[in-house]
C-alpha atoms as a PDB file:
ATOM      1  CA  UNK A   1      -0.275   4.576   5.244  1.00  0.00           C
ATOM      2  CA  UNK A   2       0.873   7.219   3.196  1.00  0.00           C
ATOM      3  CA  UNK A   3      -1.309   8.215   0.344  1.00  0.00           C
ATOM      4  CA  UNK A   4      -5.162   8.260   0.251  1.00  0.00           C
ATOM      5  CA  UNK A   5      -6.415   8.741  -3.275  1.00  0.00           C
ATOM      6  CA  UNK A   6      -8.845   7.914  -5.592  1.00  0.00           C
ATOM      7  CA  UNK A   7      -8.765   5.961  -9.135  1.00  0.00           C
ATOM      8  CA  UNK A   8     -12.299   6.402 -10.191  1.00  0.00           C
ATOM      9  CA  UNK A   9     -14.966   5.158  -7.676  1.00  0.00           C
ATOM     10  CA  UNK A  10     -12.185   2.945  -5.373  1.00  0.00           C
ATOM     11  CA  UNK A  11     -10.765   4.504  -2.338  1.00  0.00           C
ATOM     12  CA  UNK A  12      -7.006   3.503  -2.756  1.00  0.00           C
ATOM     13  CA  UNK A  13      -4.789   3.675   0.386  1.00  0.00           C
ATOM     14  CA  UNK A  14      -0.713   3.663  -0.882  1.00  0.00           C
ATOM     15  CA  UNK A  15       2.034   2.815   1.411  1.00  0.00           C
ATOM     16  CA  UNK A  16       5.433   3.938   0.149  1.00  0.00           C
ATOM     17  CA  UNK A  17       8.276   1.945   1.332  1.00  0.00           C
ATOM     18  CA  UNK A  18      12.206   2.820  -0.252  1.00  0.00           C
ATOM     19  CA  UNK A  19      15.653   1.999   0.289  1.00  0.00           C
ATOM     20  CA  UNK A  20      18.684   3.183  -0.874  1.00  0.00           C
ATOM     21  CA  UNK A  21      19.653  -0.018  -2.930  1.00  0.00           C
ATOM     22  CA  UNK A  22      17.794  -3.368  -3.243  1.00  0.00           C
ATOM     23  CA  UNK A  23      20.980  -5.677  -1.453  1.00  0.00           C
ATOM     24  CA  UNK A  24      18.480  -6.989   1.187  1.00  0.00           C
ATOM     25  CA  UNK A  25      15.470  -7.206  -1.206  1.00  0.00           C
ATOM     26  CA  UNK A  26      13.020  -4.913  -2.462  1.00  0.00           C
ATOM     27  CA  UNK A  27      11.426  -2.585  -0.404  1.00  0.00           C
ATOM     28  CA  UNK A  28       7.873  -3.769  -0.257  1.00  0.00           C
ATOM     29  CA  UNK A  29       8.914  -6.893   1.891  1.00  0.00           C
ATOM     30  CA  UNK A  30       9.327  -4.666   4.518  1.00  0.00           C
ATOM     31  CA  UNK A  31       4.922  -4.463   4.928  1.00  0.00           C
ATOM     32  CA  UNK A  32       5.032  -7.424   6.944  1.00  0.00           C
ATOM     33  CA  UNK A  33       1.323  -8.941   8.026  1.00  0.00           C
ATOM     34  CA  UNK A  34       1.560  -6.974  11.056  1.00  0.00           C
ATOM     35  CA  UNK A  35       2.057  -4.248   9.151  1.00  0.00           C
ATOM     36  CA  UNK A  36      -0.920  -4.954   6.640  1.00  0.00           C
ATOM     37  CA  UNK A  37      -3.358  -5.523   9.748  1.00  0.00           C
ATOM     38  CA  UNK A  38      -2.411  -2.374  11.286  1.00  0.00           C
ATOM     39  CA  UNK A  39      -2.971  -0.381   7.614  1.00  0.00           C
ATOM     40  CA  UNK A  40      -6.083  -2.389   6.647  1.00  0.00           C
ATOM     41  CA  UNK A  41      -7.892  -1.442  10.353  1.00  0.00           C
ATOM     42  CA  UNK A  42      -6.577   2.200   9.406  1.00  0.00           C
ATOM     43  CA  UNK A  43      -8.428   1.803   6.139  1.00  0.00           C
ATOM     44  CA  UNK A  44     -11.787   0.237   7.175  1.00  0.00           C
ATOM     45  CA  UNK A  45     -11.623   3.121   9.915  1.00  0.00           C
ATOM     46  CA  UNK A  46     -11.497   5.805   7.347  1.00  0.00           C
ATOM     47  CA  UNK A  47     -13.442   4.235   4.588  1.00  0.00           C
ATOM     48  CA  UNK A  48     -16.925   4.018   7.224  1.00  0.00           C
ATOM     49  CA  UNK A  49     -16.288   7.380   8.471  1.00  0.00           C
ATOM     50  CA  UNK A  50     -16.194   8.263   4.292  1.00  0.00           C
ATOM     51  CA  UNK A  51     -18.996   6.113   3.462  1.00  0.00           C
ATOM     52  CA  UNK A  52     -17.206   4.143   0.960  1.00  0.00           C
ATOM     53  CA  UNK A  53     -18.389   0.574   0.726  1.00  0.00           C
ATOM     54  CA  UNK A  54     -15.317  -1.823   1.733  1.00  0.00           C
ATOM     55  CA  UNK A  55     -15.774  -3.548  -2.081  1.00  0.00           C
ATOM     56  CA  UNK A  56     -14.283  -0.525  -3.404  1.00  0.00           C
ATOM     57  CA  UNK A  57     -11.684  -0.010  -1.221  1.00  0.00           C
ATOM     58  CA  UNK A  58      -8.460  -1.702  -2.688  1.00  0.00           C
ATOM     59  CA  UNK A  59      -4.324  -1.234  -1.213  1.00  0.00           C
ATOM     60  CA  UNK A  60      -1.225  -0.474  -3.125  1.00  0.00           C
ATOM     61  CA  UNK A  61       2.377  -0.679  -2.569  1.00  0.00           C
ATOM     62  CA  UNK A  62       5.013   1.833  -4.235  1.00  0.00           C
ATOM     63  CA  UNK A  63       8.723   0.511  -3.928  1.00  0.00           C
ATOM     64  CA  UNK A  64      11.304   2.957  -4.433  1.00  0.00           C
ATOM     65  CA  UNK A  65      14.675   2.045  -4.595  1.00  0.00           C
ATOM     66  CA  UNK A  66      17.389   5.206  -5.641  1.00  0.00           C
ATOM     67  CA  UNK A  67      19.398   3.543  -7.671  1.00  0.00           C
ATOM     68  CA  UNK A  68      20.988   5.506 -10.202  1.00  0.00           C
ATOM     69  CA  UNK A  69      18.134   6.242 -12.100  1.00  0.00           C
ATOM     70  CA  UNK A  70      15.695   5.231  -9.319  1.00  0.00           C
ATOM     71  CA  UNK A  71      13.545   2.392  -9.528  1.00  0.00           C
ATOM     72  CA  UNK A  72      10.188   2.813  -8.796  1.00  0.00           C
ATOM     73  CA  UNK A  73       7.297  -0.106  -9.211  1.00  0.00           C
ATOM     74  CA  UNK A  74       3.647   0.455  -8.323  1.00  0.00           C
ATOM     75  CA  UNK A  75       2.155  -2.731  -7.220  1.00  0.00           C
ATOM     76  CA  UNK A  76      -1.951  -2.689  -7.201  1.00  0.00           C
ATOM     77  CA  UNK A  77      -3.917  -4.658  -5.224  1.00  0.00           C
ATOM     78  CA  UNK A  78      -1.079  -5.293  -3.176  1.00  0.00           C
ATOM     79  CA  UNK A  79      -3.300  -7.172  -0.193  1.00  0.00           C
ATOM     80  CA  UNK A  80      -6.488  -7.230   1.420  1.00  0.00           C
ATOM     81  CA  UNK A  81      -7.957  -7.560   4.832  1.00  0.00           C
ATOM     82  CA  UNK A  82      -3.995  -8.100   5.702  1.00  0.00           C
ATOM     83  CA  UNK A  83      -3.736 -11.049   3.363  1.00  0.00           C
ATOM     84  CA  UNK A  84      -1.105 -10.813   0.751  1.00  0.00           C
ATOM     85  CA  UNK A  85      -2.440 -11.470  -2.503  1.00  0.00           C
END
């Protein structure tokens, strides 16, 4: 995961995924459920040593494609427990 931050009482954990263009889809298929499992252990890890209850916990995605101007797209609530919403 890449960013740990807060937005208000949640504990939001980002993962940034980019590509230089979007021919082979955007960049936010590449956080396979592998991928998810191995971020949301990361997560549950961090958020008990924290003491932030799991409920507020929640897992964004930020594609970035640089495009000329680049694209970016925030996706909230991307998953949980390594289920894609």
């Amino acid at each position: 995961m890449d960013i740990v931050a807060r937005d208000g009482d949640t504990l939001v954990f980002v993962e940034v995924k980019s590509r230089r263009s979007s021919d082979f889809g955007s960049p936010d298929r590449a956080i396979d459920p592998e991928k998810q499992k191995r971020i949301t252990r990361a997560a549950r890890s961090y958020a008990t040593r924290a003491g932030v209850p799991w409920a507020q916990v929640r897992f964004d995605i930020v594609s970035v494609v640089f495009t000329n101007p680049p694209s970016i797209v925030h996706h909230q609530d991307a998953f949980l427990d390594g289920r894609a919403i």
